[in-house]
PDB file of N, CA and C in Angstrom:
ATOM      1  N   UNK A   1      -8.078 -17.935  -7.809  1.00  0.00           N
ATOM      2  CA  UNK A   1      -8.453 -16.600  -7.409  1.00  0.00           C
ATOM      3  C   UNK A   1      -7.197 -15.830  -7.048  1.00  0.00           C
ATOM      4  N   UNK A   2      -6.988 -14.673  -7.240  1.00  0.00           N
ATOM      5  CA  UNK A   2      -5.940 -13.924  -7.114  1.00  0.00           C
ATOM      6  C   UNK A   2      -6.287 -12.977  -6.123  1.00  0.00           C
ATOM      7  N   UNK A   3      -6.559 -13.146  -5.402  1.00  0.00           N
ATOM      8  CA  UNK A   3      -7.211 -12.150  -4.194  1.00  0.00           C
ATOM      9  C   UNK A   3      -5.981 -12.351  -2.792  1.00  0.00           C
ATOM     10  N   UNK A   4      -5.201 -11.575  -2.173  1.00  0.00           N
ATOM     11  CA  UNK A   4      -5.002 -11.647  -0.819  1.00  0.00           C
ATOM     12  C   UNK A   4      -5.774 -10.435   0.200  1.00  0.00           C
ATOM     13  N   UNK A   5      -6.787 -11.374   1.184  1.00  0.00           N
ATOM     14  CA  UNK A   5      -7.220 -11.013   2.103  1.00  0.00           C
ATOM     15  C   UNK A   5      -6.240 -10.780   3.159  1.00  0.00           C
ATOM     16  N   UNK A   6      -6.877  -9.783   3.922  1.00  0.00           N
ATOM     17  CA  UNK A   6      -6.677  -8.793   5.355  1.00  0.00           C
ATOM     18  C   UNK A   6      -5.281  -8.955   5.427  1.00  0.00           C
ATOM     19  N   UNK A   7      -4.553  -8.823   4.487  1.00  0.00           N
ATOM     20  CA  UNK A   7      -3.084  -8.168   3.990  1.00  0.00           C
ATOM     21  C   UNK A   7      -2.927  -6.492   4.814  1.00  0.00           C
ATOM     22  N   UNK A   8      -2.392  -6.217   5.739  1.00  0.00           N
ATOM     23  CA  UNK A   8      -2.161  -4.852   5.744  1.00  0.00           C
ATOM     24  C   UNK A   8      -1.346  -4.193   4.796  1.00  0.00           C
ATOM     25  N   UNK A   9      -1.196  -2.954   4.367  1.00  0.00           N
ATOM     26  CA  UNK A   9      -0.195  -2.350   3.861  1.00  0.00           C
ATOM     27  C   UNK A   9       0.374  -1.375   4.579  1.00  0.00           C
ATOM     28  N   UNK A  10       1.531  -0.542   4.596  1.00  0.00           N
ATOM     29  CA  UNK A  10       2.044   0.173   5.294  1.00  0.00           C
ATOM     30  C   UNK A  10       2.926   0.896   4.253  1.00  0.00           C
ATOM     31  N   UNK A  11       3.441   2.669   4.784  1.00  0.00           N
ATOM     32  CA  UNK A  11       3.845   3.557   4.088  1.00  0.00           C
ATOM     33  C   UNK A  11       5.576   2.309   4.323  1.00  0.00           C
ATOM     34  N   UNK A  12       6.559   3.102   2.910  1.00  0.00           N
ATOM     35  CA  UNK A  12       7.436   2.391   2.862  1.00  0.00           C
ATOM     36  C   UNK A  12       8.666   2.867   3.955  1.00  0.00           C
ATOM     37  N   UNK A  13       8.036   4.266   4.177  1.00  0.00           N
ATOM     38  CA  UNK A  13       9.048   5.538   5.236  1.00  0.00           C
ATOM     39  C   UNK A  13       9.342   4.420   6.385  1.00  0.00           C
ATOM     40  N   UNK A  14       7.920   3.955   6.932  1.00  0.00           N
ATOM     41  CA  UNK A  14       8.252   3.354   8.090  1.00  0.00           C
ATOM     42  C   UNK A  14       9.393   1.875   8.486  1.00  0.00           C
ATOM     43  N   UNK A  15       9.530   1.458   7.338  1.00  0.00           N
ATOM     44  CA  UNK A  15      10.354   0.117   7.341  1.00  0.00           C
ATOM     45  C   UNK A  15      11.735   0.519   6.445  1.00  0.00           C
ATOM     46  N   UNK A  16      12.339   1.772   6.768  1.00  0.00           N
ATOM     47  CA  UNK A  16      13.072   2.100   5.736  1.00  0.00           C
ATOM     48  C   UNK A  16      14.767   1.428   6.414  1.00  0.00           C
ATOM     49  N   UNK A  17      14.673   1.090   7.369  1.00  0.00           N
ATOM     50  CA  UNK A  17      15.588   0.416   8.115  1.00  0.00           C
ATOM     51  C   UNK A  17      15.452  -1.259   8.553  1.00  0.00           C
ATOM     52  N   UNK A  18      14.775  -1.619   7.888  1.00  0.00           N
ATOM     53  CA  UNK A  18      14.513  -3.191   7.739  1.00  0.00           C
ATOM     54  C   UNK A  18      15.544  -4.043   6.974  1.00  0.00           C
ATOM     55  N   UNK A  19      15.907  -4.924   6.949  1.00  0.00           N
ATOM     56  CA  UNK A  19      16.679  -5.767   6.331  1.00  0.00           C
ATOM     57  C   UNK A  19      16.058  -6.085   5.029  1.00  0.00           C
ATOM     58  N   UNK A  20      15.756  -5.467   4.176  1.00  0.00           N
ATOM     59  CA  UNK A  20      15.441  -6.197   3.004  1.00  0.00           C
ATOM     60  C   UNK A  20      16.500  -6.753   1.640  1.00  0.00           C
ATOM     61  N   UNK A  21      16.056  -7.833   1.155  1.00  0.00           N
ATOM     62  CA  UNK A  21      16.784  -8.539   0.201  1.00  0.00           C
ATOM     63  C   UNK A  21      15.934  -9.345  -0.881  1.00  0.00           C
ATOM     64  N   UNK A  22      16.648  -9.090  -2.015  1.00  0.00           N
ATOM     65  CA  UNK A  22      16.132  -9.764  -3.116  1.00  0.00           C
ATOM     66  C   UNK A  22      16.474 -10.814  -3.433  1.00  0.00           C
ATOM     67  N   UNK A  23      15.904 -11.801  -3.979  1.00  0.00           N
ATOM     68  CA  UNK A  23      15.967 -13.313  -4.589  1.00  0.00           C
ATOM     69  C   UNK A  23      17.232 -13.019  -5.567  1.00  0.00           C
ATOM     70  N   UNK A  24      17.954 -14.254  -5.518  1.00  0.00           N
ATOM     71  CA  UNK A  24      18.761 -14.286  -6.125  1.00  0.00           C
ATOM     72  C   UNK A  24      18.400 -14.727  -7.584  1.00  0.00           C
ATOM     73  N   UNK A  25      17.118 -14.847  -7.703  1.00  0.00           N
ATOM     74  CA  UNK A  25      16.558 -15.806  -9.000  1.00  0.00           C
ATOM     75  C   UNK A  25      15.613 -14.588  -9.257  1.00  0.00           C
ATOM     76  N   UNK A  26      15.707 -13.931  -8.856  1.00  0.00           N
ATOM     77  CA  UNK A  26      14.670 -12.617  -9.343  1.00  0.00           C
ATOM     78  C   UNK A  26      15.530 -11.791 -10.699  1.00  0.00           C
ATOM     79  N   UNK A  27      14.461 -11.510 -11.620  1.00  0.00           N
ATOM     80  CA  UNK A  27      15.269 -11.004 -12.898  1.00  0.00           C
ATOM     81  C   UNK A  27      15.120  -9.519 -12.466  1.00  0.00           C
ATOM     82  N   UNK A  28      16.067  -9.278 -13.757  1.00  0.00           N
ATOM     83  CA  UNK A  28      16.180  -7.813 -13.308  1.00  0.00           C
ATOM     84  C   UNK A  28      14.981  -6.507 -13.328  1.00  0.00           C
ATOM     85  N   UNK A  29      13.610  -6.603 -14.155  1.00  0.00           N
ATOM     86  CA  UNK A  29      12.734  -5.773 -14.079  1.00  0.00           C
ATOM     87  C   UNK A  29      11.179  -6.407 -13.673  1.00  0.00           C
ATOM     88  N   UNK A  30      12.215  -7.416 -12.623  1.00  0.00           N
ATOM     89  CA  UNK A  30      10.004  -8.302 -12.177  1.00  0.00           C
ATOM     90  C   UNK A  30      11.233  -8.745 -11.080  1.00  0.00           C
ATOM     91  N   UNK A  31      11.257  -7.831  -9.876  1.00  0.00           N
ATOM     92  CA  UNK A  31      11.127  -8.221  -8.753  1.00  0.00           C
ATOM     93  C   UNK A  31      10.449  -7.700  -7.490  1.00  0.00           C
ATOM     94  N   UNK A  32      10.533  -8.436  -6.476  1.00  0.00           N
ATOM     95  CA  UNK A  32       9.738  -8.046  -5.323  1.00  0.00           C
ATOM     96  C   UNK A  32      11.367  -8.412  -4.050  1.00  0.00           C
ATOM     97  N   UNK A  33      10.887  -7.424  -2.717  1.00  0.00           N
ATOM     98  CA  UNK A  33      12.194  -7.408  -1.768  1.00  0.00           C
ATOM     99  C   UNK A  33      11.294  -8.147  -0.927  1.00  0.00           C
ATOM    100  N   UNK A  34      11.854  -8.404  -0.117  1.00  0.00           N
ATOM    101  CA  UNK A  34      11.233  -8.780   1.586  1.00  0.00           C
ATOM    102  C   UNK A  34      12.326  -9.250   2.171  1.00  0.00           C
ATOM    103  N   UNK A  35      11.929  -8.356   3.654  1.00  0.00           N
ATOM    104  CA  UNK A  35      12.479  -8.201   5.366  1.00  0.00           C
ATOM    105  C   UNK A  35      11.942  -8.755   6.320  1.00  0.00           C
ATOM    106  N   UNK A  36      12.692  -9.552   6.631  1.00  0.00           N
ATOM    107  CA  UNK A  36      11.727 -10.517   7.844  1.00  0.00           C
ATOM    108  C   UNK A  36      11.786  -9.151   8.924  1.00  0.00           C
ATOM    109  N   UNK A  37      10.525  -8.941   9.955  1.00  0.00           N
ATOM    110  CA  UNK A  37      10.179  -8.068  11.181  1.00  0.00           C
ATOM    111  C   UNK A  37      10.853  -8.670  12.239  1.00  0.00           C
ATOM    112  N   UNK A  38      10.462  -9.956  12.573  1.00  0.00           N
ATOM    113  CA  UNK A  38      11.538 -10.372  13.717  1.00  0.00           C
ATOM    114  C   UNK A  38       9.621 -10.617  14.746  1.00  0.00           C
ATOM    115  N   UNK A  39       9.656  -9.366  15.348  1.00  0.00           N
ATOM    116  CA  UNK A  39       9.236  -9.211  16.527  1.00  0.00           C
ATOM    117  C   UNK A  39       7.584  -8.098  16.216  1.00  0.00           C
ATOM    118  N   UNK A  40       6.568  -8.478  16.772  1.00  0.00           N
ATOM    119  CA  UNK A  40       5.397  -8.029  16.679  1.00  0.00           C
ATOM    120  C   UNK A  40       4.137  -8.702  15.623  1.00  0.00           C
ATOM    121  N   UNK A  41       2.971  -8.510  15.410  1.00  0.00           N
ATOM    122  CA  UNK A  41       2.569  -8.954  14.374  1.00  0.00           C
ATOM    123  C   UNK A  41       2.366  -9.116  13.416  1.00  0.00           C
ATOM    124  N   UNK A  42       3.380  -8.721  12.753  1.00  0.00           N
ATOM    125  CA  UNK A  42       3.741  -8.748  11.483  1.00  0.00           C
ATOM    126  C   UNK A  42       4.856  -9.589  11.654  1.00  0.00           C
ATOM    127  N   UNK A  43       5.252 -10.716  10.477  1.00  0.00           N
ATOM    128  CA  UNK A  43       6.314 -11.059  10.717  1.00  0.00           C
ATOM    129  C   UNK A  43       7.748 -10.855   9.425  1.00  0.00           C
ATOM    130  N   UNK A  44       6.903 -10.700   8.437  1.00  0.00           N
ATOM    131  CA  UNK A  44       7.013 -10.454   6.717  1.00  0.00           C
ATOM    132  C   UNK A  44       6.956  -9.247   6.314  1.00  0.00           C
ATOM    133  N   UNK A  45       7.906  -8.181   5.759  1.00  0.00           N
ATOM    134  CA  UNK A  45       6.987  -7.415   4.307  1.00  0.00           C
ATOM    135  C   UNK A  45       7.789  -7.493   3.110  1.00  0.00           C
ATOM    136  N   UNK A  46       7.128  -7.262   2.650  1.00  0.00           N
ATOM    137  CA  UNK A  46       7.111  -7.742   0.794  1.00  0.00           C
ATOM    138  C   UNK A  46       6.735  -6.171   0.089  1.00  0.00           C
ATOM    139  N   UNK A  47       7.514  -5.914  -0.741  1.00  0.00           N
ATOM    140  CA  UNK A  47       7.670  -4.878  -1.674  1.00  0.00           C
ATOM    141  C   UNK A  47       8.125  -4.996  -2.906  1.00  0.00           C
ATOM    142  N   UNK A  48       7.863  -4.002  -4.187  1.00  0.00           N
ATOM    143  CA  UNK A  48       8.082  -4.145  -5.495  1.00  0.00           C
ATOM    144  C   UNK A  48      10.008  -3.592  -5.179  1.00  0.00           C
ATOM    145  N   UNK A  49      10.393  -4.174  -5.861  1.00  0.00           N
ATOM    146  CA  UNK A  49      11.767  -3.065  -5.909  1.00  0.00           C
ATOM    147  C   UNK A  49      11.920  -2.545  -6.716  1.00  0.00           C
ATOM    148  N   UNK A  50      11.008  -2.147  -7.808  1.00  0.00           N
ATOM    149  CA  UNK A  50      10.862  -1.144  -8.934  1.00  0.00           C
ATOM    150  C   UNK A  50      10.030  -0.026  -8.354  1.00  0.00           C
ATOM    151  N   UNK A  51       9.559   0.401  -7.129  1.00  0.00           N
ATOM    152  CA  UNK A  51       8.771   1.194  -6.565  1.00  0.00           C
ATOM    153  C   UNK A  51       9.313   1.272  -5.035  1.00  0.00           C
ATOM    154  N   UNK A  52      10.636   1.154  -4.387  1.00  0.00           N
ATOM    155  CA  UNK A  52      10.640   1.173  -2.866  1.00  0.00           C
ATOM    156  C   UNK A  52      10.551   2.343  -1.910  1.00  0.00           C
ATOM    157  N   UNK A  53       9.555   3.217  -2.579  1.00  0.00           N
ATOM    158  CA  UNK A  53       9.254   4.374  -1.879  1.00  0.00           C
ATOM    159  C   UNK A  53       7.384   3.762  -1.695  1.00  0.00           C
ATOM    160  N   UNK A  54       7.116   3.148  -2.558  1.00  0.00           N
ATOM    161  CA  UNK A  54       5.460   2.614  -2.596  1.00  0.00           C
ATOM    162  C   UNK A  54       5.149   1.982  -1.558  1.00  0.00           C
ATOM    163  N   UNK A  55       3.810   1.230  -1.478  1.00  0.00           N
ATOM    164  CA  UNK A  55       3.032   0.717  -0.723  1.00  0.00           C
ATOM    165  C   UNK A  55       4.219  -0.875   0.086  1.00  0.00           C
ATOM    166  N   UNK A  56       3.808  -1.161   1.220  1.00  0.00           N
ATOM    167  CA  UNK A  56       4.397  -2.305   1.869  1.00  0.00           C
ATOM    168  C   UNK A  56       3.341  -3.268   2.244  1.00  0.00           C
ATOM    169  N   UNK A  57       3.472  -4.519   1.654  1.00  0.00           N
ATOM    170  CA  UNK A  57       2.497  -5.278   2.549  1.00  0.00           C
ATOM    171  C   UNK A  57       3.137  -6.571   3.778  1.00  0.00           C
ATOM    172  N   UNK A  58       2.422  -6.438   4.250  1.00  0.00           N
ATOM    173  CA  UNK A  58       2.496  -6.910   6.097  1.00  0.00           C
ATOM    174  C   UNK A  58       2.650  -8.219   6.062  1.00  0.00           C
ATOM    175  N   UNK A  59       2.889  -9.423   6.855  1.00  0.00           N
ATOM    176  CA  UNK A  59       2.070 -10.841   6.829  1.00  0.00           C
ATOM    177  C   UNK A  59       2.646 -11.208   8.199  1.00  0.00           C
ATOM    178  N   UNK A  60       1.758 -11.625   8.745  1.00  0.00           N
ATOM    179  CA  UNK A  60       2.035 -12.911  10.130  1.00  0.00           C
ATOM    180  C   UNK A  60       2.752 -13.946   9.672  1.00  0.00           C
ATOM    181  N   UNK A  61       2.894 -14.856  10.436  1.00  0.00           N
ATOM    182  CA  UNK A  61       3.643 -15.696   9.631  1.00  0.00           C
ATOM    183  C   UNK A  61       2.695 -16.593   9.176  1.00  0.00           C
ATOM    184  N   UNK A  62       1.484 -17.635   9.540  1.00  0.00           N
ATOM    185  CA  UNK A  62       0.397 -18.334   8.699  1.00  0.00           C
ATOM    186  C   UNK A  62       0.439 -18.051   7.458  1.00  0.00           C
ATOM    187  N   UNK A  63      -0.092 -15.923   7.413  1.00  0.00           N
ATOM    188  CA  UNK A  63      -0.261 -15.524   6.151  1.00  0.00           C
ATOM    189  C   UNK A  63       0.778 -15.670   4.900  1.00  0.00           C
ATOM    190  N   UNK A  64       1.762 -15.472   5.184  1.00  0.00           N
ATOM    191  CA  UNK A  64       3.206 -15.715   4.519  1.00  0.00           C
ATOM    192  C   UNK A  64       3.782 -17.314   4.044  1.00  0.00           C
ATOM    193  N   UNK A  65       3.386 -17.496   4.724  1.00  0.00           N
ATOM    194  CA  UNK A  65       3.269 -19.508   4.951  1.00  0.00           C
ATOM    195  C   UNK A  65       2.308 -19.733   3.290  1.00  0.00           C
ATOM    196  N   UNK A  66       1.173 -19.535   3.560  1.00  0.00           N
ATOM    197  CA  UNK A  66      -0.274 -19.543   2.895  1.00  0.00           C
ATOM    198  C   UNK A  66       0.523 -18.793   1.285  1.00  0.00           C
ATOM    199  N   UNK A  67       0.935 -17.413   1.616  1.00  0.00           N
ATOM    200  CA  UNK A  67       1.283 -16.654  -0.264  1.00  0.00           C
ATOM    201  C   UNK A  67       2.313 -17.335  -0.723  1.00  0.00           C
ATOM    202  N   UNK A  68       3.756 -17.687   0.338  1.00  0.00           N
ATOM    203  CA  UNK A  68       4.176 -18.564  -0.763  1.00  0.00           C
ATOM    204  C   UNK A  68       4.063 -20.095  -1.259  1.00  0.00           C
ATOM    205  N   UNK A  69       3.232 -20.980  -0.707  1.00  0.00           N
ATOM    206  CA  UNK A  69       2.427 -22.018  -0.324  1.00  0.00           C
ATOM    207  C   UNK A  69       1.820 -21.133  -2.307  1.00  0.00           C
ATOM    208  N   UNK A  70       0.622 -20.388  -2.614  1.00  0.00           N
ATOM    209  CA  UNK A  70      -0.217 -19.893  -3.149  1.00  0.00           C
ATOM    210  C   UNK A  70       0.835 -19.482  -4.445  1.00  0.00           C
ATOM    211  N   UNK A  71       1.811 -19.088  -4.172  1.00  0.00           N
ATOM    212  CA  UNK A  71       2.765 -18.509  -5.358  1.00  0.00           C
ATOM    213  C   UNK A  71       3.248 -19.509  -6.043  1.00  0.00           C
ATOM    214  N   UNK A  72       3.683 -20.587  -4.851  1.00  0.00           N
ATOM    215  CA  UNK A  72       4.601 -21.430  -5.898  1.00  0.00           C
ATOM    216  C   UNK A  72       3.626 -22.731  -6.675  1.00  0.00           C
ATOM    217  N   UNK A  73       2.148 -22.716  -6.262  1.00  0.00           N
ATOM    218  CA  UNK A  73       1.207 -23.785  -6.981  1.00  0.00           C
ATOM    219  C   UNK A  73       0.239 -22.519  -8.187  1.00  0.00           C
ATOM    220  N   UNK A  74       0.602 -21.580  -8.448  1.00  0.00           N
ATOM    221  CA  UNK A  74       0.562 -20.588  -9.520  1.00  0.00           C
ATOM    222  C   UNK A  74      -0.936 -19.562  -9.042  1.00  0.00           C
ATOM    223  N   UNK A  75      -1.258 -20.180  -7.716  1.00  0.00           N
ATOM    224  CA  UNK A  75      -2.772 -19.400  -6.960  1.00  0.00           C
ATOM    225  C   UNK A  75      -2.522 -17.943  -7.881  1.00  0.00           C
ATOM    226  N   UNK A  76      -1.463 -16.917  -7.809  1.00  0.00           N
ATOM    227  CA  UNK A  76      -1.686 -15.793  -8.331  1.00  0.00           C
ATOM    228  C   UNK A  76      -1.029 -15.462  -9.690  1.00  0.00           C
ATOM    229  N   UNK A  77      -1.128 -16.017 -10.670  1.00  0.00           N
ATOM    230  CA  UNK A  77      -0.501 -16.166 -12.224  1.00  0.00           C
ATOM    231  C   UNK A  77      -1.592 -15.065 -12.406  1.00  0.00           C
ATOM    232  N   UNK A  78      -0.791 -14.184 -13.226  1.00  0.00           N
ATOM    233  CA  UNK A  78      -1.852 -13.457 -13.938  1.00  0.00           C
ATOM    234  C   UNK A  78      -2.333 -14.153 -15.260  1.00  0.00           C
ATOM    235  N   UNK A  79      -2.000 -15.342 -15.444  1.00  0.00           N
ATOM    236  CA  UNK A  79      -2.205 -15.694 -17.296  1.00  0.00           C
ATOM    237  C   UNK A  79      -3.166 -17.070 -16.828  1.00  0.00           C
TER     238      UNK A  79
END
């Protein structure tokens, strides 16, 4: 199933001072960034970096635990 539940998203304005960084194994037109928060409930966000004005999504840390846990056994393959 390719579904992530009670994922918040957030405008990208607000985290525009976050530490974000890309995989070093990320190719050049299929990647995603993420900034660890540090502090509050969120602990993760994750963004396209072909879009970093777009949507942000949130994760605690469980949740983050759980997507890449879910990513790397292929839970969200589109094929």
């Amino acid at each position: 199933m390719n579904n992530i539940h009670n994922t918040p998203s957030v405008s990208a304005d607000s985290l525009a001072d976050a530490p974000w960084r890309t995989s070093t194994r990320s190719q050049t037109s299929n990647c995603v960034e993420v900034a660890p928060l540090g502090t509050g409930p969120s602990a993760v966000a994750l963004r396209d970096s072909k879009d970093r004005g777009g949507p942000v999504l949130l994760f605690n840390r469980a949740g983050w635990l759980g997507f890449i846990a879910g990513t790397k056994t292929g839970q969200f393959d589109l094929n």
